[in-house]
C-alpha atoms as a PDB file:
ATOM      1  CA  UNK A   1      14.419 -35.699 -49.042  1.00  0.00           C
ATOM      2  CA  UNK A   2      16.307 -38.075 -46.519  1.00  0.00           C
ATOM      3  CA  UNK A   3      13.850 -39.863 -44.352  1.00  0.00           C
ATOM      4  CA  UNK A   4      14.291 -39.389 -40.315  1.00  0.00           C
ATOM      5  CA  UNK A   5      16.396 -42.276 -38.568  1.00  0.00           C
ATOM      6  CA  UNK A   6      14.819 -43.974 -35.594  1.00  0.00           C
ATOM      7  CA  UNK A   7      16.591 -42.310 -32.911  1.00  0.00           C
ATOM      8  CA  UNK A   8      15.871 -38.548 -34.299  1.00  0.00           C
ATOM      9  CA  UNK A   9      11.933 -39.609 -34.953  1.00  0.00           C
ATOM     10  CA  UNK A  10      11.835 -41.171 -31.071  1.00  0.00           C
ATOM     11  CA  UNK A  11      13.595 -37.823 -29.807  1.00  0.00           C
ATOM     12  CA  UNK A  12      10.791 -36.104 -31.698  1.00  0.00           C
ATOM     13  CA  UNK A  13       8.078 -37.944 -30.303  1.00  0.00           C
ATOM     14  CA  UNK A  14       9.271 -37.424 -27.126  1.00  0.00           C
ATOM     15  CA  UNK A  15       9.550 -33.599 -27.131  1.00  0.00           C
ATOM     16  CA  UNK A  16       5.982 -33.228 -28.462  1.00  0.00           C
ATOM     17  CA  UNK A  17       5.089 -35.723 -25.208  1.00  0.00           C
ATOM     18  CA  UNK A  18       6.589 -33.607 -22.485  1.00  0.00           C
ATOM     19  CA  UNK A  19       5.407 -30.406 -24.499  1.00  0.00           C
ATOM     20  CA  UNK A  20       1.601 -31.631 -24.185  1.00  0.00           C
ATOM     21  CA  UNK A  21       2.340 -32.889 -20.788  1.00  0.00           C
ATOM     22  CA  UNK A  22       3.560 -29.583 -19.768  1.00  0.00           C
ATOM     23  CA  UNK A  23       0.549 -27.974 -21.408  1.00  0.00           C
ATOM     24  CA  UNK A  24      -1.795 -30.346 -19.628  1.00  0.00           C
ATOM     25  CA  UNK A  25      -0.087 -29.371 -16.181  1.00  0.00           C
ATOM     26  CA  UNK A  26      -0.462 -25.806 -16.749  1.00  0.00           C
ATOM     27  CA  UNK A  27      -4.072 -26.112 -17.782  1.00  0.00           C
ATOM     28  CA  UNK A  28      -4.879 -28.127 -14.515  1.00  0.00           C
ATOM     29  CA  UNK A  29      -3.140 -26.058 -12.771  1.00  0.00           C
ATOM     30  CA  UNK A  30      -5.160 -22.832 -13.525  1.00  0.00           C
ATOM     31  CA  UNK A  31      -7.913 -24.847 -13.861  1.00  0.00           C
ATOM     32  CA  UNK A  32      -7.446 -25.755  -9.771  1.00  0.00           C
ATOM     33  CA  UNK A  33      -6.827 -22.093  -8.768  1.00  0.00           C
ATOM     34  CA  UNK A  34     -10.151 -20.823  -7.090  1.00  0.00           C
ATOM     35  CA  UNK A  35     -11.927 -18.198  -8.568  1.00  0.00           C
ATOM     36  CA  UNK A  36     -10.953 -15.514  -5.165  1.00  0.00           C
ATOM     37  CA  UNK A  37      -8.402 -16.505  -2.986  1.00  0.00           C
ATOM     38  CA  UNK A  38      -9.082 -14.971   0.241  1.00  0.00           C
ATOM     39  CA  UNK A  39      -5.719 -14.400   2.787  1.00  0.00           C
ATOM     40  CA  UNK A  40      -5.532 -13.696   6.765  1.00  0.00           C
ATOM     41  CA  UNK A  41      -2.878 -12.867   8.724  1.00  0.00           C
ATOM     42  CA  UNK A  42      -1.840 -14.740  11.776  1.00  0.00           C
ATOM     43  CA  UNK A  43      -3.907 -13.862  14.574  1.00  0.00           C
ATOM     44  CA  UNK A  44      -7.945 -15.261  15.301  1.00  0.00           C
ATOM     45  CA  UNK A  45      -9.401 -11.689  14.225  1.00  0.00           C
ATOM     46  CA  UNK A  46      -8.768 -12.472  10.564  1.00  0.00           C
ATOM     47  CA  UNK A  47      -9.703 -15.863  10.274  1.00  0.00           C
ATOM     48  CA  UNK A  48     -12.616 -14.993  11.339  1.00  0.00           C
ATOM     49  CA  UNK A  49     -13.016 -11.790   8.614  1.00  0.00           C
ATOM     50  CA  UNK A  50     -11.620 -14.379   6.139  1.00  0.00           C
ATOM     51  CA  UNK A  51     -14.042 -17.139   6.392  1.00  0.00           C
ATOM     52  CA  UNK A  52     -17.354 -13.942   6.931  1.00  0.00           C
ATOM     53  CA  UNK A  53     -16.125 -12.704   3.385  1.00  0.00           C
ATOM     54  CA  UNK A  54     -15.672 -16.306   2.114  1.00  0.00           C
ATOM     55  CA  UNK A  55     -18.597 -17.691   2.796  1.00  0.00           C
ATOM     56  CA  UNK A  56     -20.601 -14.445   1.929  1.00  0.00           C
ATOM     57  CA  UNK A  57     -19.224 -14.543  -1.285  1.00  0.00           C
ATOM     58  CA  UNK A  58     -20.102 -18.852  -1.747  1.00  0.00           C
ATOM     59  CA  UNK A  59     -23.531 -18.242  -0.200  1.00  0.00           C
ATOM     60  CA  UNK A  60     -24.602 -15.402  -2.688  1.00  0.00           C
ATOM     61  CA  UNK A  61     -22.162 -16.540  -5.747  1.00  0.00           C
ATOM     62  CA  UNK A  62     -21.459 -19.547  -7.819  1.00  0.00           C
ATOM     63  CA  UNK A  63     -17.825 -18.895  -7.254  1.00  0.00           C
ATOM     64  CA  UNK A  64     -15.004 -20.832  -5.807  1.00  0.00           C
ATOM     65  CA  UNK A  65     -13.368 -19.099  -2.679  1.00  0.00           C
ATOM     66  CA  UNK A  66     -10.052 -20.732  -1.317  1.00  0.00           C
ATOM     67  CA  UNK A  67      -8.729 -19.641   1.943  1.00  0.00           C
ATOM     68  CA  UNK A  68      -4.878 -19.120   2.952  1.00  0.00           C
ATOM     69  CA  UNK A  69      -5.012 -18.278   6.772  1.00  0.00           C
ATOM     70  CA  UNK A  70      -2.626 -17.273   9.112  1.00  0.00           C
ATOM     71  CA  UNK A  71      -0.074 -16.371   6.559  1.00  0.00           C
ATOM     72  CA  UNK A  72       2.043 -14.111   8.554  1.00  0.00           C
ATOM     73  CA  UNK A  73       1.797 -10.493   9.222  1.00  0.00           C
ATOM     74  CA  UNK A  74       1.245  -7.352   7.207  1.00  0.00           C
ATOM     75  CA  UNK A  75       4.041  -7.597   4.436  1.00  0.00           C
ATOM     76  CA  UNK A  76       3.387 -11.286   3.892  1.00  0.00           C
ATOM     77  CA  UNK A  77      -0.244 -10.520   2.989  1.00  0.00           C
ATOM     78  CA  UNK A  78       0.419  -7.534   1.372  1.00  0.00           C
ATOM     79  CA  UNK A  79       3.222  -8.940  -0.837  1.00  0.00           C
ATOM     80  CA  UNK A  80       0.870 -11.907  -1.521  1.00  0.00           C
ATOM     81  CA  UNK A  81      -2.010  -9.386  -2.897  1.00  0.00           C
ATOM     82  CA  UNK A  82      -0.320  -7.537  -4.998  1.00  0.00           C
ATOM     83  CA  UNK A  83       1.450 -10.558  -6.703  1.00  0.00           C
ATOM     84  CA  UNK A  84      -1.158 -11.939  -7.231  1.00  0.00           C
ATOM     85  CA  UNK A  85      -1.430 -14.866  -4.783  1.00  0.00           C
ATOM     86  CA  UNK A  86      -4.545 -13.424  -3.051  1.00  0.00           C
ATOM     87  CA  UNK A  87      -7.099 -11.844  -4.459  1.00  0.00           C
ATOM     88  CA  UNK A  88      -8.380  -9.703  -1.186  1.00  0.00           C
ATOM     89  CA  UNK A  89      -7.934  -9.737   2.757  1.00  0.00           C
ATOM     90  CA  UNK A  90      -8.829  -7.725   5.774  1.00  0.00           C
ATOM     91  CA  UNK A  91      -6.673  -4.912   6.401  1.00  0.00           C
ATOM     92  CA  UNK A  92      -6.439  -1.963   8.772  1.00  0.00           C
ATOM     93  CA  UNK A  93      -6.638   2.000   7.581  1.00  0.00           C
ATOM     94  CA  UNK A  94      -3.360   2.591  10.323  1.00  0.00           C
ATOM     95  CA  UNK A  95      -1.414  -0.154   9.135  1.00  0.00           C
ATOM     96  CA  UNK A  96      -1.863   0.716   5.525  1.00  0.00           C
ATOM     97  CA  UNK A  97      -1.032   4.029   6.176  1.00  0.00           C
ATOM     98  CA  UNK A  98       1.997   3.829   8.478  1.00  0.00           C
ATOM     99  CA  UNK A  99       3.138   0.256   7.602  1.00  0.00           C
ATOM    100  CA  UNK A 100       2.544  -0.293   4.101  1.00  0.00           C
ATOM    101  CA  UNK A 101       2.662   3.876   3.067  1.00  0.00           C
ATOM    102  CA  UNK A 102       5.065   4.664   5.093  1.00  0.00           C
ATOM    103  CA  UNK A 103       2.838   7.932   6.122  1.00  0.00           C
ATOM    104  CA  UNK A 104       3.192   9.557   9.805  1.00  0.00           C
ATOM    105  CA  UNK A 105       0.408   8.345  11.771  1.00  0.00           C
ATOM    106  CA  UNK A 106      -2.953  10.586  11.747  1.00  0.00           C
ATOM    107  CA  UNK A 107      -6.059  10.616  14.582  1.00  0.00           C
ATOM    108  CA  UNK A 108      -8.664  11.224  12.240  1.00  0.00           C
ATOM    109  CA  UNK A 109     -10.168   8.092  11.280  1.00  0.00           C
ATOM    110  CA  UNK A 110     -12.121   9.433   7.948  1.00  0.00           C
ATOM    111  CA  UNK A 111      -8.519  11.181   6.887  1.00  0.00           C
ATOM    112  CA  UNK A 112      -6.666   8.076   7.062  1.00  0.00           C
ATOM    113  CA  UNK A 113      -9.188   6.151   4.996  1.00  0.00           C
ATOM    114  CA  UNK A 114      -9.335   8.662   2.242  1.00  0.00           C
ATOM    115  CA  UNK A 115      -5.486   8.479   2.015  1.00  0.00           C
ATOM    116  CA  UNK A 116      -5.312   4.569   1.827  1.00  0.00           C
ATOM    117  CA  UNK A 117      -7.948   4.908  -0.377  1.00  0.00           C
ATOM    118  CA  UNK A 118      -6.836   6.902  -2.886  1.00  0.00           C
ATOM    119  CA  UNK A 119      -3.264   6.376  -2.324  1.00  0.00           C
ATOM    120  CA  UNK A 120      -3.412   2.278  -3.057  1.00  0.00           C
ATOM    121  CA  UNK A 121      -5.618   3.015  -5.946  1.00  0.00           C
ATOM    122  CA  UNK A 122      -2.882   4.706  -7.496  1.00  0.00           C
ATOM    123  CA  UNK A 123       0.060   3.305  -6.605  1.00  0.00           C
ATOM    124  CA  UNK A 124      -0.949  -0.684  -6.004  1.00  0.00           C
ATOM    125  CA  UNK A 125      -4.450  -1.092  -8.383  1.00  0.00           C
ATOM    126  CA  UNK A 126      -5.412  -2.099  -5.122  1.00  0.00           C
ATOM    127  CA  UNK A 127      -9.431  -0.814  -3.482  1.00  0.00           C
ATOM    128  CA  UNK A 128     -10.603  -0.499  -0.245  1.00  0.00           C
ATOM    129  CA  UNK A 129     -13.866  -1.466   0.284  1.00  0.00           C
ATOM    130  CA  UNK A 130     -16.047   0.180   2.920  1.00  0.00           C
ATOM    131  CA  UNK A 131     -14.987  -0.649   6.565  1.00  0.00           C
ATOM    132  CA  UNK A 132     -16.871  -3.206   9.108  1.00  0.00           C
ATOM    133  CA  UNK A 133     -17.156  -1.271  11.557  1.00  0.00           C
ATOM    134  CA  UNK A 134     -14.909  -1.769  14.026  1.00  0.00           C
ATOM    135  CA  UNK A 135     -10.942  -0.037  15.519  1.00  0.00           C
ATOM    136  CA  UNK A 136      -8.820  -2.484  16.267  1.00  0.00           C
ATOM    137  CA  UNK A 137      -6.611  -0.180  17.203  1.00  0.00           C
ATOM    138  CA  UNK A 138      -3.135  -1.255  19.181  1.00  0.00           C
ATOM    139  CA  UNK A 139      -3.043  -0.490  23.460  1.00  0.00           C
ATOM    140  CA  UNK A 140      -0.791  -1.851  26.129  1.00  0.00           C
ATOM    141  CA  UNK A 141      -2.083  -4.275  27.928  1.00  0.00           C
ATOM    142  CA  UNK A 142      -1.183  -5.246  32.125  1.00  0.00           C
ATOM    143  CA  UNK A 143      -2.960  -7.467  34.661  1.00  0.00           C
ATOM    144  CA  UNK A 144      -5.614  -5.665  36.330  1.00  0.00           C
ATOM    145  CA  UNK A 145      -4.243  -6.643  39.719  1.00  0.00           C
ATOM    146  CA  UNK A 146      -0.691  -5.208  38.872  1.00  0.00           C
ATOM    147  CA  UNK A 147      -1.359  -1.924  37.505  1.00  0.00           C
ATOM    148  CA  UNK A 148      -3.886  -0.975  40.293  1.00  0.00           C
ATOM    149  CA  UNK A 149      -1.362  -1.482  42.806  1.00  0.00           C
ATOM    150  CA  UNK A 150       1.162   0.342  40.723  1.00  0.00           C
ATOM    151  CA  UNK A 151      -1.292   2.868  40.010  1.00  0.00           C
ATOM    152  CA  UNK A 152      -0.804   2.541  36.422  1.00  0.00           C
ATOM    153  CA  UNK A 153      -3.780   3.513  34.073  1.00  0.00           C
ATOM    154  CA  UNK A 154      -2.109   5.450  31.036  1.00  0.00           C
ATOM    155  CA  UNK A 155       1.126   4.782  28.788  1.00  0.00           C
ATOM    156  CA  UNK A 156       2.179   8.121  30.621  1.00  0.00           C
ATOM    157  CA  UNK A 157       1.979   6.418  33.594  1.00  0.00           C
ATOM    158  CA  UNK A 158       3.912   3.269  32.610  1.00  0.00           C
ATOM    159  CA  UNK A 159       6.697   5.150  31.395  1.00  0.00           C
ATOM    160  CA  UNK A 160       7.439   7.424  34.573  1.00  0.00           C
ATOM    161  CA  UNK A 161       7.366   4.424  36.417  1.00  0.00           C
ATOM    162  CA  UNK A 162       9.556   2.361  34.338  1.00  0.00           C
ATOM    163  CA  UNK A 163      11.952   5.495  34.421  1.00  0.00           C
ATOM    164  CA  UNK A 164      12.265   4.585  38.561  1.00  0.00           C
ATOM    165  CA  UNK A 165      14.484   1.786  40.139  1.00  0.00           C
ATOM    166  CA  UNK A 166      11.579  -0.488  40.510  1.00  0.00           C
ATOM    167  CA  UNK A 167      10.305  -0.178  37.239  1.00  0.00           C
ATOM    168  CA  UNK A 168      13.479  -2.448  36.072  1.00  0.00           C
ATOM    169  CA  UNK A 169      10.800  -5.066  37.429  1.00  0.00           C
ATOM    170  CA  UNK A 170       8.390  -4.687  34.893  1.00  0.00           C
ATOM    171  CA  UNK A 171       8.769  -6.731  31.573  1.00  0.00           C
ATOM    172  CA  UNK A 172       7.303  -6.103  28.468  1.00  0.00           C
ATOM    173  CA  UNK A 173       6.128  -8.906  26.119  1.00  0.00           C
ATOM    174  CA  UNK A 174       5.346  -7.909  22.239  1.00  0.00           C
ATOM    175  CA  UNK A 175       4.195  -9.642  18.863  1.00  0.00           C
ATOM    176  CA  UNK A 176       7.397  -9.314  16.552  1.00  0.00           C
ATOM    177  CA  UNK A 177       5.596  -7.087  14.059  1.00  0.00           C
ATOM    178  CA  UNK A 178       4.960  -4.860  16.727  1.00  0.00           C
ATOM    179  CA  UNK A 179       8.204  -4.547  17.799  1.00  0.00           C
ATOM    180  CA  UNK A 180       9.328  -3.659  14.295  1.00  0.00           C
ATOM    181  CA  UNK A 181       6.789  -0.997  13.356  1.00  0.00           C
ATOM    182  CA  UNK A 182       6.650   2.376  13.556  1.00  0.00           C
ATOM    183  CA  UNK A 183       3.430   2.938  15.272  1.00  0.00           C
ATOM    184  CA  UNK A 184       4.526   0.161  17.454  1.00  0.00           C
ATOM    185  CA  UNK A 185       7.250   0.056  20.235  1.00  0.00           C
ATOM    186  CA  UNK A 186       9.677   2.100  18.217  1.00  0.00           C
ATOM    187  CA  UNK A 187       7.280   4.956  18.174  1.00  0.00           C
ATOM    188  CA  UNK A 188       6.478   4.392  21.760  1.00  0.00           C
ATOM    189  CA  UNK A 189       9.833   4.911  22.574  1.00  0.00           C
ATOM    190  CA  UNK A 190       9.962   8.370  20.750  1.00  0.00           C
ATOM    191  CA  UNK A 191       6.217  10.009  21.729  1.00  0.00           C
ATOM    192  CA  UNK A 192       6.295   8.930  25.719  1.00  0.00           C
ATOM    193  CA  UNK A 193      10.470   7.744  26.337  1.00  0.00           C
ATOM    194  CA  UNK A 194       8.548   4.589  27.583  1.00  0.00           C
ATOM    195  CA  UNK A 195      11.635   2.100  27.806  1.00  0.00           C
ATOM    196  CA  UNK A 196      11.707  -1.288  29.110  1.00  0.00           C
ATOM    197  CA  UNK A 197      14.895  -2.149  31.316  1.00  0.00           C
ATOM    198  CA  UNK A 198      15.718  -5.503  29.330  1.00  0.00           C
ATOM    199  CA  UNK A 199      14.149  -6.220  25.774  1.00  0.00           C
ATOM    200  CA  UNK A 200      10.436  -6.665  25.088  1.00  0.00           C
ATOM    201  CA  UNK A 201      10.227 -11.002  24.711  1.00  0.00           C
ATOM    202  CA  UNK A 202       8.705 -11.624  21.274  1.00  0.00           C
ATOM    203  CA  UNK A 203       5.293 -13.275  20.997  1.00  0.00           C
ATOM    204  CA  UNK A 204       3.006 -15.685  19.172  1.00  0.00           C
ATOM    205  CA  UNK A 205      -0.339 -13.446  19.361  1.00  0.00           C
ATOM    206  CA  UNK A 206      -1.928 -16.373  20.408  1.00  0.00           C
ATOM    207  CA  UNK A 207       0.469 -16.931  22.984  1.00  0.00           C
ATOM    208  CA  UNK A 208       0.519 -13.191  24.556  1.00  0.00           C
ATOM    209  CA  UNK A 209      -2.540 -12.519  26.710  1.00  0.00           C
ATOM    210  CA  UNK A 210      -1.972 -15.959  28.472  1.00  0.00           C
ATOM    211  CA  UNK A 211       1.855 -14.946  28.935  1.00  0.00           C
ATOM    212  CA  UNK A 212       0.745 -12.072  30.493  1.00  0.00           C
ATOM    213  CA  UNK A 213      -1.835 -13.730  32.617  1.00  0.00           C
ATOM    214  CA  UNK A 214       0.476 -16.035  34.302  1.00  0.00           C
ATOM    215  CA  UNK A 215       3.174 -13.304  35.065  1.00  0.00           C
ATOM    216  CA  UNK A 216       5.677 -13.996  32.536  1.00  0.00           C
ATOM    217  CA  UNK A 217       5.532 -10.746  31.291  1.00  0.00           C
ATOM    218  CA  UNK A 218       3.805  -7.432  32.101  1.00  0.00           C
ATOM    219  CA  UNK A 219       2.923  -5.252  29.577  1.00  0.00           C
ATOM    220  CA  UNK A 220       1.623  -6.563  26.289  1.00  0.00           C
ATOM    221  CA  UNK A 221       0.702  -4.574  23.023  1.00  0.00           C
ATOM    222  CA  UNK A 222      -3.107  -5.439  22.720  1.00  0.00           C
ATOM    223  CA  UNK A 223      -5.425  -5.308  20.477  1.00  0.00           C
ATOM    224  CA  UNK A 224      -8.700  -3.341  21.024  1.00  0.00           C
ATOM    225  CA  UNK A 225     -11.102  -6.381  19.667  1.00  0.00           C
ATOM    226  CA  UNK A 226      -9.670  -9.226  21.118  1.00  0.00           C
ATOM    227  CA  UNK A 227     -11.941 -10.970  23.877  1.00  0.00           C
ATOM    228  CA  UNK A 228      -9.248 -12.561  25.808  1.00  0.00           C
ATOM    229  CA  UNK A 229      -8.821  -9.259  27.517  1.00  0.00           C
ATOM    230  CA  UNK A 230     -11.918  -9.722  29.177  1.00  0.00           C
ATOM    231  CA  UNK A 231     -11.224 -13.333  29.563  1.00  0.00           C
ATOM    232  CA  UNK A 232      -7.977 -12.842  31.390  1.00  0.00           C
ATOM    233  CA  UNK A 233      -9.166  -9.975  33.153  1.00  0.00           C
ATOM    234  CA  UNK A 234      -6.409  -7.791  31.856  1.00  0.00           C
ATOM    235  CA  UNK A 235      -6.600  -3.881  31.686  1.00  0.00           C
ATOM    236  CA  UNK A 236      -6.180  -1.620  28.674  1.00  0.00           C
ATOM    237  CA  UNK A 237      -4.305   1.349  29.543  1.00  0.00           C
ATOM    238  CA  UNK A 238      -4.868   4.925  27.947  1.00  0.00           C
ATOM    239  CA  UNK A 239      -3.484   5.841  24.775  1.00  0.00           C
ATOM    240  CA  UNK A 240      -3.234   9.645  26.686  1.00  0.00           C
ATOM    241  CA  UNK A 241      -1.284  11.491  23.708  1.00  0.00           C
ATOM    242  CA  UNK A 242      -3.044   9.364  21.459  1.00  0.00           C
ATOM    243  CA  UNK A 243      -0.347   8.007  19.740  1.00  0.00           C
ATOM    244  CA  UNK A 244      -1.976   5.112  17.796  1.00  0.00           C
ATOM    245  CA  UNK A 245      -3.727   5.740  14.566  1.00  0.00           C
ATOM    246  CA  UNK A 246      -7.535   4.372  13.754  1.00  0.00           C
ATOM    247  CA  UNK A 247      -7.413   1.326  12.511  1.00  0.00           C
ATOM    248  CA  UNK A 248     -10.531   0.337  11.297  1.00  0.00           C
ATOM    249  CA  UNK A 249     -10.379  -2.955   8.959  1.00  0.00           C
ATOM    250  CA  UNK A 250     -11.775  -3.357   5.523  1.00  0.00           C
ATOM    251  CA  UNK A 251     -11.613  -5.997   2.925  1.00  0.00           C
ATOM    252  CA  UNK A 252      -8.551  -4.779   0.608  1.00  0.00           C
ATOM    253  CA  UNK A 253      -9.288  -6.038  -3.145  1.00  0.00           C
ATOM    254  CA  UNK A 254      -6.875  -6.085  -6.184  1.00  0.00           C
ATOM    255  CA  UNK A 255      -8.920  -3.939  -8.889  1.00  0.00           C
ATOM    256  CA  UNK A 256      -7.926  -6.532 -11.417  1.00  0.00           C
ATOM    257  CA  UNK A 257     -10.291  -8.981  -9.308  1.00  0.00           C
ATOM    258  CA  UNK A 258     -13.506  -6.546  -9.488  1.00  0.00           C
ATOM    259  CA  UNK A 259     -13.426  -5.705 -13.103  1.00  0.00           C
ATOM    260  CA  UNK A 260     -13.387 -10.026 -13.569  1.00  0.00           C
ATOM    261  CA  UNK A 261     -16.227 -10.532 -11.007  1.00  0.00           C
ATOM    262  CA  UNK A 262     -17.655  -6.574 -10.537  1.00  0.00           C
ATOM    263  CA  UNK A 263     -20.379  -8.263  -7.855  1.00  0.00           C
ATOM    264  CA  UNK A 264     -17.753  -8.559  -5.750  1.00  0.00           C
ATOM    265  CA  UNK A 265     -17.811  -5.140  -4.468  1.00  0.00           C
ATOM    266  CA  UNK A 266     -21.286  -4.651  -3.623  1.00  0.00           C
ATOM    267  CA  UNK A 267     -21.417  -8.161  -2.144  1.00  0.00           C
ATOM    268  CA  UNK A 268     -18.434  -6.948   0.478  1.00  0.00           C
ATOM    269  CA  UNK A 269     -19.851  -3.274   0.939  1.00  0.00           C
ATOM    270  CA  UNK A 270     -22.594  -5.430   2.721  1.00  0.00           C
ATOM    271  CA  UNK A 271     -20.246  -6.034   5.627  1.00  0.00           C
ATOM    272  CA  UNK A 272     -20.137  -2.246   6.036  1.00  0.00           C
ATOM    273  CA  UNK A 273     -20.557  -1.044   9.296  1.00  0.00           C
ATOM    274  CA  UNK A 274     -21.793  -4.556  10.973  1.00  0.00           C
ATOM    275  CA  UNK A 275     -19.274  -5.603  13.288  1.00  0.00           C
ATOM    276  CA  UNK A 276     -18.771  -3.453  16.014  1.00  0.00           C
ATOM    277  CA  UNK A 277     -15.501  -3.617  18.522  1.00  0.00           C
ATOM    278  CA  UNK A 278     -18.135  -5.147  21.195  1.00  0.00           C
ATOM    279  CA  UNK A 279     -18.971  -7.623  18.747  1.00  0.00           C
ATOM    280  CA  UNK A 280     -15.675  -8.634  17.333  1.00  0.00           C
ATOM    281  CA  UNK A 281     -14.801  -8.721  20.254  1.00  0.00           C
ATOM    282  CA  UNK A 282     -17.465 -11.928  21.341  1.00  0.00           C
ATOM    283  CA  UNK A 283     -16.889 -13.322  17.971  1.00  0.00           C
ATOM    284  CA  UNK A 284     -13.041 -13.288  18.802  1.00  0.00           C
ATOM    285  CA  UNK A 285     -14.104 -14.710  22.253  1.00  0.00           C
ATOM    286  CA  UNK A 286     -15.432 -17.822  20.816  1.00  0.00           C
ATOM    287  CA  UNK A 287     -12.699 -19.004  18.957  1.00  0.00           C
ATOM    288  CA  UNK A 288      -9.970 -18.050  21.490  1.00  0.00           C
ATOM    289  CA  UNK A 289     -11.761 -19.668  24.853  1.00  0.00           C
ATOM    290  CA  UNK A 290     -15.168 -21.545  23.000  1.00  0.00           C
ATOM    291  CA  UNK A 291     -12.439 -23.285  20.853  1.00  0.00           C
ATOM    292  CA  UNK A 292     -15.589 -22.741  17.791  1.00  0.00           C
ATOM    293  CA  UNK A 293     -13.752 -22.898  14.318  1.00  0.00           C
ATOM    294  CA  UNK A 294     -13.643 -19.664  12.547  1.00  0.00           C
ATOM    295  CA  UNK A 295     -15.676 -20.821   9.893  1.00  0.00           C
ATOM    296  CA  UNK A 296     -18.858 -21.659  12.126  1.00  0.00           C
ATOM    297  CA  UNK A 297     -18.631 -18.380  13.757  1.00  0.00           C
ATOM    298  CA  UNK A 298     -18.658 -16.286  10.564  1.00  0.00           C
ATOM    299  CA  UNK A 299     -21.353 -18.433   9.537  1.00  0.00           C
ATOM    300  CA  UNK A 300     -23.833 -17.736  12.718  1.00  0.00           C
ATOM    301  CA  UNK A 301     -22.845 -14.204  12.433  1.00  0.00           C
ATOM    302  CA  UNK A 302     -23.999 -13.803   8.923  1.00  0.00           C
ATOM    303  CA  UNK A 303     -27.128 -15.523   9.542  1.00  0.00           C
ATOM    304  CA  UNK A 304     -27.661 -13.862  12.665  1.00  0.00           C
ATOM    305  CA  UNK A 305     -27.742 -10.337  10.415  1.00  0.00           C
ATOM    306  CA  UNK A 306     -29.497 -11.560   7.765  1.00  0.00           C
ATOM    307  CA  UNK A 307     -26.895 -11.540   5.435  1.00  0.00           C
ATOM    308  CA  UNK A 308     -27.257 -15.139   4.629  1.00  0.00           C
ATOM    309  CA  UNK A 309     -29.987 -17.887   4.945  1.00  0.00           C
ATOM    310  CA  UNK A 310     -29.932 -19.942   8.333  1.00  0.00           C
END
């Protein structure tokens, strides 16, 4: 049998080199991947659920939690879950039934968590665990000062008076995501005609209630839980035809992730009913205007209910 020549025996060598190297990466590279990877989307509300389910989970586990917040909006997070990417995040029963399920929007709070919850089951191996508590649900949003002196206090209201001359005046000011969705602006537009002279300006939600504040806009799509309401002393208006869905947020796991750690589920279910929307609401507070990290603030809370040591 001919014996290799140099060359063919160094090409050898080689391969089996960037084969074990390649190996090695792949190893360490699983290896690194925490054992949950918990997601948010980009607003304060779900940092905050993030780091409460994170740090439950570290506090009562010996598992590794990574966080990925402010990733984006619904799809983003969604998309990353059912890849694979995440292994759970805080979602809302409306927006998993109109956004992600496409499903006309429904009042009844218990209905439209028995849909999402049977429906994502089935169709994504995803599970809803039980809710916190609270309904973040969607209003519109004007400066107190404003709307009393244009007698303004429902979305009824808004829209007759943007249907007069002087309602050309009045701007409205939306996230992006809101603007796209169909239990957002579009739907608006269909269930009260309520239609801005000029195009709703697009955003940040970290940006909008201060926007609003200092009268660069009007009306803003808020969000039931979010403290800067009070802050900027901003007022909700009535949802009188009741157009928006409940949306009451739960932790959203892949099932594939509670049949690997199964004390997952029980560990979350203990969030279950905890959080009001007054208290979101101060917890939201202290992050937007206390500039307190997330983190800290999930942690007090925890403690505070005796969900955690101090």
């Amino acid at each position: 049998m001919a014996s290799l020549s140099g060359p063919v025996k160094a090409g050898i060598l080689v391969g089996v080199i960037v084969a074990a190297m390649a190996i090695a990466v792949v190893v360490a590279l699983t290896r690194s991947r925490p054992d949950i990877v918990i997601g948010g989307k980009d607003f304060t509300e779900q940092s905050i659920l993030c780091e409460m389910m994170a740090v439950l989970i570290e506090e009562n586990t010996d598992l590794k939690v990574g966080r990925k917040l402010f990733l984006g909006g619904t799809m983003v997070c969604f998309n990353a879950l059912t890849g694979g990417d995440l292994d759970l995040y805080a979602e809302y029963t409306g927006t998993g039934l109109v956004n992600i399920l496409k499903q006309p929007a429904v009042n009844d709070p218990n209905e439209v968590y028995r849909t999402v919850r049977d429906r994502f089951e089935q169709q994504y191996g995803l599970m809803w665990m039980q809710p916190f508590g609270f309904n973040n649900t969607y209003t519109l949003t004007m400066r107190r000062a404003q709307a009393e002196e244009l007698g303004i206090k429902t979305f009824s209201d808004l829209a007759a008076h943007l249907r007069r001359p002087e309602g050309k005046a009045v701007r409205g000011g939306f996230t992006a995501e809101f603007i796209r969705r169909p239990d957002g602006y579009k739907g608006l537009v269909q269930a009260y005609d309520l239609r801005f002279a000029g195009e709703p300006k697009q955003f940040d939600p970290g940006l909008m209630y201060k926007a609003c504040a200092d009268a660069e806009v009007d009306v803003i799509c808020g969000f039931a839980t979010d403290g800067r309401i009070a802050a900027y002393n901003l007022f909700v208006l009535e949802d009188d035809k009741k157009f928006f869905p409940a949306y009451y947020a739960a932790p959203l796991v892949r099932k594939a992730t509670l049949a690997k750690f199964p004390r997952l589920q029980e560990l979350l279910n203990r969030l279950a009913g905890r959080l009001s929307n007054q208290t979101m609401q101060k917890l939201n507070l202290q992050v937007d205007k206390g500039h307190r990290r997330p983190r800290d603030v999930a942690r007090e809370f925890l403690v505070s209910a005796g969900l955690i040591p101090a």
